[in-house]
N, C-alpha and C. Protein backbone atom coordinates (compact mmCIF):
# COMPACT_ATOMS: atom_id res chain seq x y z
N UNK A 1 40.75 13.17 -10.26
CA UNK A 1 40.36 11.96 -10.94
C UNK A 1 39.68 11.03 -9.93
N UNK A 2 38.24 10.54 -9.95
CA UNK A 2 37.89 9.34 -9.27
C UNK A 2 38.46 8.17 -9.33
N UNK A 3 38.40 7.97 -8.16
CA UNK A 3 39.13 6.37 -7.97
C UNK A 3 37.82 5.10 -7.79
N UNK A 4 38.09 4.22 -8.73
CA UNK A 4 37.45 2.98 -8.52
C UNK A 4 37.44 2.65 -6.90
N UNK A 5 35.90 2.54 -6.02
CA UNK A 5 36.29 2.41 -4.61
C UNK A 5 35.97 0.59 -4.76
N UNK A 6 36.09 -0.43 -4.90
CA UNK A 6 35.14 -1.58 -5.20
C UNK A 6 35.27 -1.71 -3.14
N UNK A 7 33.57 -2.55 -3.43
CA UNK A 7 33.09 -3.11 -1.79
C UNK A 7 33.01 -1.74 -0.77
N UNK A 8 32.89 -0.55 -2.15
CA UNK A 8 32.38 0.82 -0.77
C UNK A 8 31.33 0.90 -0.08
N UNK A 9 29.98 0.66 -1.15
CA UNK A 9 28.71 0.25 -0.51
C UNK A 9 28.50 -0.91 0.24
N UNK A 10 29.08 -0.90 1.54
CA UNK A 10 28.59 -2.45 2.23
C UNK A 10 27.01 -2.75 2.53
N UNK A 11 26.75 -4.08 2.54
CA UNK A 11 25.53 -4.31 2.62
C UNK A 11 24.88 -3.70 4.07
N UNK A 12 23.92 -3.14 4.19
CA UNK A 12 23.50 -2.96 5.80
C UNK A 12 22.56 -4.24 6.51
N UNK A 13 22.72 -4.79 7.80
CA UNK A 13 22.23 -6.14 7.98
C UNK A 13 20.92 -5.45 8.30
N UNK A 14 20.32 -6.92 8.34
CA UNK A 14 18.64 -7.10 8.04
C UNK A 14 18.24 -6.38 9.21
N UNK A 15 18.74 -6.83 10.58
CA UNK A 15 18.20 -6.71 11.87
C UNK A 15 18.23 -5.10 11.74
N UNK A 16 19.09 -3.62 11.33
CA UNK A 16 19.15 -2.81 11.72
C UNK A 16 18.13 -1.97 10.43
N UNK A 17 17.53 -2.47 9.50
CA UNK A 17 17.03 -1.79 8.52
C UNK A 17 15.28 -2.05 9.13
N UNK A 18 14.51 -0.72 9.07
CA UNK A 18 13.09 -0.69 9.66
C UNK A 18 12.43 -1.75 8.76
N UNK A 19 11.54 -3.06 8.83
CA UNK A 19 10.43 -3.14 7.87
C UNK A 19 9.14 -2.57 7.19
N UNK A 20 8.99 -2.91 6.08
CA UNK A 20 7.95 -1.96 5.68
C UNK A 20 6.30 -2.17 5.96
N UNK A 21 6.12 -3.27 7.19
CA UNK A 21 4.87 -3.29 8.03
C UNK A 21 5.63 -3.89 9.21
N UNK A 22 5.35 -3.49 10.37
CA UNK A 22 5.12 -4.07 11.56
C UNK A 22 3.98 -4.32 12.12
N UNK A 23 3.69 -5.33 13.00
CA UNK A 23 2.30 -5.63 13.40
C UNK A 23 2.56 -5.42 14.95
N UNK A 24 1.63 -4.47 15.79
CA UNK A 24 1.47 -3.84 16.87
C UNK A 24 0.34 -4.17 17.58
N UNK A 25 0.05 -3.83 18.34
CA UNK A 25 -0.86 -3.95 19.29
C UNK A 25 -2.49 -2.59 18.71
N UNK A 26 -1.41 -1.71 18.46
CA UNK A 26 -2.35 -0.82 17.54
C UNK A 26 -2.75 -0.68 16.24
N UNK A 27 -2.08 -2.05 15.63
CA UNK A 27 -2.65 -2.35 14.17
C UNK A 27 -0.95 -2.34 13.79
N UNK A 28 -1.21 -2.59 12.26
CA UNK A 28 -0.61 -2.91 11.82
C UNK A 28 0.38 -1.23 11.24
N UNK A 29 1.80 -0.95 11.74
CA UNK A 29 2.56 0.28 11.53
C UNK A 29 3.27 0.19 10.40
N UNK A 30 3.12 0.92 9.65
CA UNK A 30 3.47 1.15 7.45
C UNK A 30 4.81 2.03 7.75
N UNK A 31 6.01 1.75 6.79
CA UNK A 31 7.39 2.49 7.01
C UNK A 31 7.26 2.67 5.46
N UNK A 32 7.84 3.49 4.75
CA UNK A 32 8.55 3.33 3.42
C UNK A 32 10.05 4.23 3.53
N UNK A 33 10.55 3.38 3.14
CA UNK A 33 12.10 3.76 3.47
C UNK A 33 12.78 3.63 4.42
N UNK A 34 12.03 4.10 5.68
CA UNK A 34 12.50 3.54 7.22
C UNK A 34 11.73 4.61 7.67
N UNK A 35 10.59 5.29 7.00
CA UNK A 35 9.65 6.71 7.47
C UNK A 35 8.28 5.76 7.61
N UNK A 36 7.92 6.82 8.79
CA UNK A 36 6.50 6.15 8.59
C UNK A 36 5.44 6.74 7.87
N UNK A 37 4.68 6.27 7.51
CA UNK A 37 4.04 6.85 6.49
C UNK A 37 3.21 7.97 7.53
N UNK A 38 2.15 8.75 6.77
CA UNK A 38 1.11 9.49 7.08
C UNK A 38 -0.04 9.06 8.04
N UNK A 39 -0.25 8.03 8.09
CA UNK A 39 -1.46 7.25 8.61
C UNK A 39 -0.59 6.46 9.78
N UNK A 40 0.71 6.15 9.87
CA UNK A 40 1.35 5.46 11.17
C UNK A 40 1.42 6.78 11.76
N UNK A 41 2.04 7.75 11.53
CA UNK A 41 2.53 8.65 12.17
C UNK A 41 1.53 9.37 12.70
N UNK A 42 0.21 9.51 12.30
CA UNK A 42 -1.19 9.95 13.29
C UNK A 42 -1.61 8.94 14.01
N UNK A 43 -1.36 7.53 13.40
CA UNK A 43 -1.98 6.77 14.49
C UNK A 43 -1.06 6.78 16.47
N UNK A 44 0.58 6.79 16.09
CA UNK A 44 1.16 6.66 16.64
C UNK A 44 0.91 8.06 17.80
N UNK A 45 0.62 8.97 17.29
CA UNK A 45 0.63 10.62 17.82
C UNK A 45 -0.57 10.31 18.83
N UNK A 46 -1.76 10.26 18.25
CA UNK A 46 -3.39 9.33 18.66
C UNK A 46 -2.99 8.84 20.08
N UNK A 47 -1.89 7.63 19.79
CA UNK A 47 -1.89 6.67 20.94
C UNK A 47 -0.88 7.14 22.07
N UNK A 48 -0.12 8.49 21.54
CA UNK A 48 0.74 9.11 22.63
C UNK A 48 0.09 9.94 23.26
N UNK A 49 -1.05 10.56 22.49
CA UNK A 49 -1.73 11.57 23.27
C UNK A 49 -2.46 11.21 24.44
N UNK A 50 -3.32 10.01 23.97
CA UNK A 50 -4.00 9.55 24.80
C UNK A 50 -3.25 8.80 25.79
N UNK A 51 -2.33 8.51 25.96
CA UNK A 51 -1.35 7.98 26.90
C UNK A 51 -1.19 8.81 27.76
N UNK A 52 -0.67 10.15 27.69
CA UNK A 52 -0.36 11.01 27.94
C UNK A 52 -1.50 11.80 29.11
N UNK A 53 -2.82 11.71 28.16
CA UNK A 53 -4.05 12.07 29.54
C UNK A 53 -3.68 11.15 30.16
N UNK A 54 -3.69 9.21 30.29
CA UNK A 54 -3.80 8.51 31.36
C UNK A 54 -2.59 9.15 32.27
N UNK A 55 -1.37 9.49 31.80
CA UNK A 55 -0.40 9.37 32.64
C UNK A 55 -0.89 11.02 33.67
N UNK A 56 -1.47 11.95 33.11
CA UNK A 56 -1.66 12.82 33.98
C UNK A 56 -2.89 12.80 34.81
N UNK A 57 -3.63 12.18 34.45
CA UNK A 57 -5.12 11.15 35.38
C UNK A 57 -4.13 10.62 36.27
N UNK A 58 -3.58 10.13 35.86
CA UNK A 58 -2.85 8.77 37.40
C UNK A 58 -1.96 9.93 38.41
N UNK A 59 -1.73 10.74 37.82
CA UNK A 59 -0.60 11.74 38.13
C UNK A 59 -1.41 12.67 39.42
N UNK A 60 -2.69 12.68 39.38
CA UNK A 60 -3.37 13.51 40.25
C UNK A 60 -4.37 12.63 41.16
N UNK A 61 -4.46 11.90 41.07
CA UNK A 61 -4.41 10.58 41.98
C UNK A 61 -4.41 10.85 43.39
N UNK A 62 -2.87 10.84 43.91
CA UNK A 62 -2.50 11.29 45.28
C UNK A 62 -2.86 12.62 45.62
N UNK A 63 -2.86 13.73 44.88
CA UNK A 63 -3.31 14.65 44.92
C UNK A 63 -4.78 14.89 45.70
N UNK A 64 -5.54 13.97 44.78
CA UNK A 64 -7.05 13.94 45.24
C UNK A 64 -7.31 13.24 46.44
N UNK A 65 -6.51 12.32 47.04
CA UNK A 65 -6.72 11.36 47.78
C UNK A 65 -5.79 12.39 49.14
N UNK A 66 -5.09 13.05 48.94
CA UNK A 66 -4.91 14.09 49.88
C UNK A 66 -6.02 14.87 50.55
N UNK A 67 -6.73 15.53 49.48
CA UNK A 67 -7.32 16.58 49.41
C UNK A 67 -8.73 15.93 50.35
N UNK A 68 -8.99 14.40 49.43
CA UNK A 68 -10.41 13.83 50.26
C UNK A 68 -10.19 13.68 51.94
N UNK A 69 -8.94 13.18 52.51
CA UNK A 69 -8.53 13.21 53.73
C UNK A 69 -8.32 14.70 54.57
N UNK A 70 -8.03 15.63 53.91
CA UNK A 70 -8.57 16.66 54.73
C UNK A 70 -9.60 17.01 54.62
N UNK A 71 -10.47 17.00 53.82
CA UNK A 71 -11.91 17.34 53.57
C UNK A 71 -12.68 16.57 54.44
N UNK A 72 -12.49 15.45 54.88
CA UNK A 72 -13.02 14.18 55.81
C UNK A 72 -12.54 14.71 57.25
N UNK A 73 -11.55 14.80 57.71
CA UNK A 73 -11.22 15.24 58.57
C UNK A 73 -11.80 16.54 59.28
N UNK A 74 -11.75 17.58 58.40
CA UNK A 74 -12.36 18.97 58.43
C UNK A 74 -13.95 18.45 59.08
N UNK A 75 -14.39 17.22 58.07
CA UNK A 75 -15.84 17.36 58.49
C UNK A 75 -16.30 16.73 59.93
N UNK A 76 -15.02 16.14 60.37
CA UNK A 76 -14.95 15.84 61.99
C UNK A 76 -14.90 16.94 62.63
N UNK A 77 -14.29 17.89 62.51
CA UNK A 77 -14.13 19.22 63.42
C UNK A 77 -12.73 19.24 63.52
N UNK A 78 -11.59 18.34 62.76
CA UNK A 78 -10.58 18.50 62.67
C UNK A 78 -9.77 19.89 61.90
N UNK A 79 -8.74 20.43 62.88
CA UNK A 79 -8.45 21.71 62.24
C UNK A 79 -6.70 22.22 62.74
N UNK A 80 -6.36 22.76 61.98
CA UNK A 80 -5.27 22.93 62.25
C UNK A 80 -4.36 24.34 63.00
């Protein structure tokens, strides 16, 4: 037999429920339900990808700046 539960569904507070636009730096991000829609979720992918080259651009950096110092060196007659 079910039991009457009264006050089972508590309210969930405002602060922890997603809104259904946020405004970003990359436009404006669409939720329905607490999902993002189709068009946030490529934009968001878009802006990780491309993040993602900068972070491996910066990542080879020292690498290159190695490589130019022995190459400079070498062209002194420096050798090991």
């Amino acid at each position: 037999m079910a039991q009457n539960t009264p006050n089972f569904n508590t309210e969930i507070p405002a602060k922890l429920i997603t809104p259904d636009r946020v405004p970003t730096r990359l436009g404006t991000l669409e939720f329905f339900d607490g999902m993002p829609t189709e068009a946030t979720a490529s934009k968001v992918l878009e802006h990780l990808t491309f993040l993602r080259g900068v972070e491996a651009f910066l990542s080879a950096i020292p690498a290159a700046s190695v490589e130019a110092l022995r190459a400079g060196l070498e062209g002194f007659g420096v050798t090991t």
